[in-house]
Protein backbone atom coordinates (compact mmCIF):
# COMPACT_ATOMS: atom_id res chain seq x y z
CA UNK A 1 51.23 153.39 119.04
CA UNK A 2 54.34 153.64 121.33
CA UNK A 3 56.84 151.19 122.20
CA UNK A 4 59.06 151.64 125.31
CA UNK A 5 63.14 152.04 124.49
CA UNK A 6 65.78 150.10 126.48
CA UNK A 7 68.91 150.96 127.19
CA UNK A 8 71.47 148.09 127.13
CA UNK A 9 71.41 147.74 130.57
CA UNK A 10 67.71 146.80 130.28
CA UNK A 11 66.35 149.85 131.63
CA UNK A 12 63.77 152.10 129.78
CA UNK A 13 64.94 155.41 128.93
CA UNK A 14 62.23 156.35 126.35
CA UNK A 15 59.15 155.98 124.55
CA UNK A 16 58.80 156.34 120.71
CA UNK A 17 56.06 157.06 118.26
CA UNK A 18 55.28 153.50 115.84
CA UNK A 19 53.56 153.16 112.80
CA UNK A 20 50.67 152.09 113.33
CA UNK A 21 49.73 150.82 109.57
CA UNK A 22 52.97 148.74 110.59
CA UNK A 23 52.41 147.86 114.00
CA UNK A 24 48.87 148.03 114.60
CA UNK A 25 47.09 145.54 112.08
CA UNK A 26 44.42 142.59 112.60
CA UNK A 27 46.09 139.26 112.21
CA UNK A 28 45.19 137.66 109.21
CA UNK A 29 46.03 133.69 109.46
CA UNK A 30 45.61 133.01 105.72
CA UNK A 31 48.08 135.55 104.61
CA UNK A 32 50.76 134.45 106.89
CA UNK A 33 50.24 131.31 105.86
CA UNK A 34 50.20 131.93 102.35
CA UNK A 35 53.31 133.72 102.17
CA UNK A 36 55.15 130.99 105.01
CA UNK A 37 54.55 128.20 102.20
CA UNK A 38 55.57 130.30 99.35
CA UNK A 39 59.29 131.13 101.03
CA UNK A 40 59.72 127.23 102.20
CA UNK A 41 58.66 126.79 98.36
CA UNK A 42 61.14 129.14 97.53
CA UNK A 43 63.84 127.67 99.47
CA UNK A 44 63.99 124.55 97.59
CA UNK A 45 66.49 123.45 95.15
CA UNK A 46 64.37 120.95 93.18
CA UNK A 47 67.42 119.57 91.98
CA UNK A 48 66.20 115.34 92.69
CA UNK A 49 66.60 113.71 89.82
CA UNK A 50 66.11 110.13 88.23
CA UNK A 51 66.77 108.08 85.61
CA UNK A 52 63.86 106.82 83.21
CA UNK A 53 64.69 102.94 81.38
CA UNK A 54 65.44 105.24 78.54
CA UNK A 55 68.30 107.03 80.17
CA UNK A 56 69.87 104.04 82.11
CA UNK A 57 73.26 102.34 80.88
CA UNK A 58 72.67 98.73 80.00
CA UNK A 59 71.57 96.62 76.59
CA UNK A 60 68.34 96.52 75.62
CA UNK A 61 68.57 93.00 74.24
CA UNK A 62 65.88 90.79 75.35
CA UNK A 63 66.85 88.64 78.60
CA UNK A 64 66.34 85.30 77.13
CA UNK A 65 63.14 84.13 74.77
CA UNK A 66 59.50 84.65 75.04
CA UNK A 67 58.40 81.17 75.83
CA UNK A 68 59.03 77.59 77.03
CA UNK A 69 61.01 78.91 79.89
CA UNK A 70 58.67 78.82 82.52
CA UNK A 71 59.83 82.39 83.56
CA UNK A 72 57.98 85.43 84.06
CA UNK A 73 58.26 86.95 80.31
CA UNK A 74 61.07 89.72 80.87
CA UNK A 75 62.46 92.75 77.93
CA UNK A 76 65.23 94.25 78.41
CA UNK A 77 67.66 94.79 81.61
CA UNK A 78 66.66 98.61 81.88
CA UNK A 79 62.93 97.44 82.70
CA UNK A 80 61.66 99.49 85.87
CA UNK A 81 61.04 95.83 87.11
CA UNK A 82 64.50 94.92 87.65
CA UNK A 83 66.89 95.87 89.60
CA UNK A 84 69.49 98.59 88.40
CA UNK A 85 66.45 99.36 85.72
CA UNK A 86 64.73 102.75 85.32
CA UNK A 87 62.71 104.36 87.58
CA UNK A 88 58.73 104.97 86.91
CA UNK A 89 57.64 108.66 88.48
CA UNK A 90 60.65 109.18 89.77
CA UNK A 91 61.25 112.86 90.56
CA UNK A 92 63.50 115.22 87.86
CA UNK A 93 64.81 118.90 88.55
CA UNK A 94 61.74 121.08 88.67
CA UNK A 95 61.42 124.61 90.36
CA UNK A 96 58.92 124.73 93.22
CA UNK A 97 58.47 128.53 93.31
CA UNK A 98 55.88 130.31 94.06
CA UNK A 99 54.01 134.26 93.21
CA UNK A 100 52.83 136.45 95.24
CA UNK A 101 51.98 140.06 95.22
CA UNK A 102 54.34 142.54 97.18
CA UNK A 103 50.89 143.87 99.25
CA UNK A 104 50.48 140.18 100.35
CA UNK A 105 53.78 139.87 101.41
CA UNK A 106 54.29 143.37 103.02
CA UNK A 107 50.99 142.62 104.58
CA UNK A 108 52.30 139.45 106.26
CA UNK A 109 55.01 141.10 107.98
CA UNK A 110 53.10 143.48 109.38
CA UNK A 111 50.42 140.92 111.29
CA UNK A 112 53.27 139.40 112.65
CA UNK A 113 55.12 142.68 113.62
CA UNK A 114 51.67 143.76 115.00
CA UNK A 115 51.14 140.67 117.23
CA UNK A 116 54.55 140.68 118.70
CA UNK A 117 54.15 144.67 119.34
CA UNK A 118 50.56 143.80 120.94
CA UNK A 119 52.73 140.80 122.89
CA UNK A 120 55.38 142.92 124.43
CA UNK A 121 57.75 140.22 121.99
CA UNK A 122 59.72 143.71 120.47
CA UNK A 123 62.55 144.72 122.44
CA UNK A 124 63.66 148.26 121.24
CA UNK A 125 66.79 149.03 122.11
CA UNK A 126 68.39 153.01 121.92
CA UNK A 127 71.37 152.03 120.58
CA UNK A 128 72.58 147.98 119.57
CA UNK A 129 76.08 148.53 119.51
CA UNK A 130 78.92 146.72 121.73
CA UNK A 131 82.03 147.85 122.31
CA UNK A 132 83.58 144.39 121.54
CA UNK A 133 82.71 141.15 120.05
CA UNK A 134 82.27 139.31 122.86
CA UNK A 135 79.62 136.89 123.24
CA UNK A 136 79.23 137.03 127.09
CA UNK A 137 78.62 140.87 126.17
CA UNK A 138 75.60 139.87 124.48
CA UNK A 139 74.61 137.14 126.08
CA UNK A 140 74.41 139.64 128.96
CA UNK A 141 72.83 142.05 127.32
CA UNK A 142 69.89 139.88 125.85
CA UNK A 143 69.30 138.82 129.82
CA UNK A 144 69.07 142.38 130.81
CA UNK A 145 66.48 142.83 128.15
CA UNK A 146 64.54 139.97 129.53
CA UNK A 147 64.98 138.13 126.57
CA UNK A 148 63.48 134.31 128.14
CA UNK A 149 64.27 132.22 124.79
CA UNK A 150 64.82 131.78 121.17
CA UNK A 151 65.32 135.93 119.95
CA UNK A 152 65.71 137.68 116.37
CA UNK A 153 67.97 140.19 116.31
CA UNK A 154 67.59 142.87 113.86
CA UNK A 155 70.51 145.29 113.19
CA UNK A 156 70.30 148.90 110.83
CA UNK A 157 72.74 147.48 108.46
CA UNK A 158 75.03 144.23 108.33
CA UNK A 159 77.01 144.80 111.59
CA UNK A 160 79.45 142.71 112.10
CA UNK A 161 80.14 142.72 115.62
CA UNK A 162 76.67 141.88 116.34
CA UNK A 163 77.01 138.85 114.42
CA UNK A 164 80.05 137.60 115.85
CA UNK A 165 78.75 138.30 119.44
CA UNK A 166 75.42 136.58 118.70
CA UNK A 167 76.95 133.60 116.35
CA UNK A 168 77.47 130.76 119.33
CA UNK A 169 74.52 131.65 121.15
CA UNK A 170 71.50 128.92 120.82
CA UNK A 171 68.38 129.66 119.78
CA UNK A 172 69.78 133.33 118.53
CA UNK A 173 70.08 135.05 115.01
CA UNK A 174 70.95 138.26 113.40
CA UNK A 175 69.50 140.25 110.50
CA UNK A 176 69.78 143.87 108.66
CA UNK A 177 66.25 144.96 108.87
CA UNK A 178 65.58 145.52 105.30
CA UNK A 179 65.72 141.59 104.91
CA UNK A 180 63.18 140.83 108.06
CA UNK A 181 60.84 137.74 106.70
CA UNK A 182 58.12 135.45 107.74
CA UNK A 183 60.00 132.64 108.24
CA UNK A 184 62.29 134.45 110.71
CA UNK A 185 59.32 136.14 112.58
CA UNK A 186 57.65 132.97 113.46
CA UNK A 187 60.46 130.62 114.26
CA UNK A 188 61.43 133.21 117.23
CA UNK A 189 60.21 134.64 120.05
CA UNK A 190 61.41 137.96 120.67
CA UNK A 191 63.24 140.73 117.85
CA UNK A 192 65.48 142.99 119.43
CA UNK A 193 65.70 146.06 117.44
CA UNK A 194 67.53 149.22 117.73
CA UNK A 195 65.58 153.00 117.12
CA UNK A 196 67.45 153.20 113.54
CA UNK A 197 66.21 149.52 112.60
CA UNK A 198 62.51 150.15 113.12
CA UNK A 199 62.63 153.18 111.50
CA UNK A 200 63.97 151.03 108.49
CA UNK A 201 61.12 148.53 108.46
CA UNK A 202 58.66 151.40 108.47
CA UNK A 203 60.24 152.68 105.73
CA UNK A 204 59.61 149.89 104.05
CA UNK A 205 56.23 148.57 105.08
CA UNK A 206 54.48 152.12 105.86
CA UNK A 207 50.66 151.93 104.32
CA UNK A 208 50.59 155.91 102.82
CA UNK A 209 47.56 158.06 102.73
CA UNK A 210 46.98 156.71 98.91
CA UNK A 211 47.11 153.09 99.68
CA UNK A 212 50.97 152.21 98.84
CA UNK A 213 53.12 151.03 100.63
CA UNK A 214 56.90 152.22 101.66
């Protein structure tokens, strides 16, 4: 598979050879899925936390006697019947994370890769380097590339005037290629990408001859 290369002006100056065990795979729904739960599961702290009648402060004399008072028959003040009691079910700090095999995970990223290839959603760009932070500069830059909404842009390594030029614009973020993820790939549109940075996620997500991957 080829994908077309854009110069920062917008204008294609090349064509380059793709992986196509990358960038050439059937959508699978349930996989995507799968591994979109697991790193929302991931995400969270699981650090709620209640307090049972056993853990809140308070006496646990009985409220006043069993009978002849014509009240409801009450214990003590930590009851999860009263207010300022304990609390019955509540949550307590837990972990929420979730397994899943590398080849599930690698295989994810590639059906998404794959559909925004087939899409025309992968800008490649020859080189994605500006001369200064500036984010007009890229602002302008993502406009020449035809870039019509929300965008991922995914940088060789950490660079940091990428991420300063990119920082105030909506609907825009930045990422080193070797930490491209699910979650990224389907809350936006379009990944920009220089030559260098697709060559690291092939690196990474290349199916070999014997089956493995990277």
């Amino acid at each position: 598979m080829q994908l077309a290369v854009r110069n920062l002006a917008g204008e294609v100056v090349d064509n380059i050879d793709v992986d196509s065990s990358v960038f050439e795979v059937p959508l699978n729904k349930a996989v995507v899925h799968q591994a979109m739960v697991r790193q929302l599961a991931n995400a969270r702290l699981g650090t709620a936390d209640t307090k049972t009648r056993a853990e809140v402060a308070g006496s646990t004399r009985k409220l006043y006697k069993q009978k002849h008072t014509g009240r409801a028959r009450k214990g003590s003040a930590k009851s999860p019947l009263l207010k300022g009691g304990g609390i019955t079910f509540g949550p307590h700090p837990r972990s929420y994370r979730q397994r899943m095999p590398k080849k599930m995970r690698h295989l994810a990223l590639r059906c998404l890769l794959s559909a925004k290839a087939s899409s025309g959603e992968i800008l490649v760009v020859d080189q994605l380097k500006l001369e200064q932070p500036k984010t007009a500069e890229m602002a302008r830059v993502l406009k020449a590339l035809g870039v019509t909404s929300s965008a991922l842009v995914v940088t060789h390594r950490p660079e940091a005037g990428i991420v300063r030029s990119a920082q105030n614009l909506q609907g825009i973020r930045t990422l080193p290629a070797e930490l491209l993820n699910v979650r990224d790939l389907l809350t936006y549109n379009y990944v920009v990408i220089g030559v260098d940075g697709i060559r690291v996620v092939e690196s990474g997500l290349a199916v070999k001859a014997s089956g493995r991957v990277g």
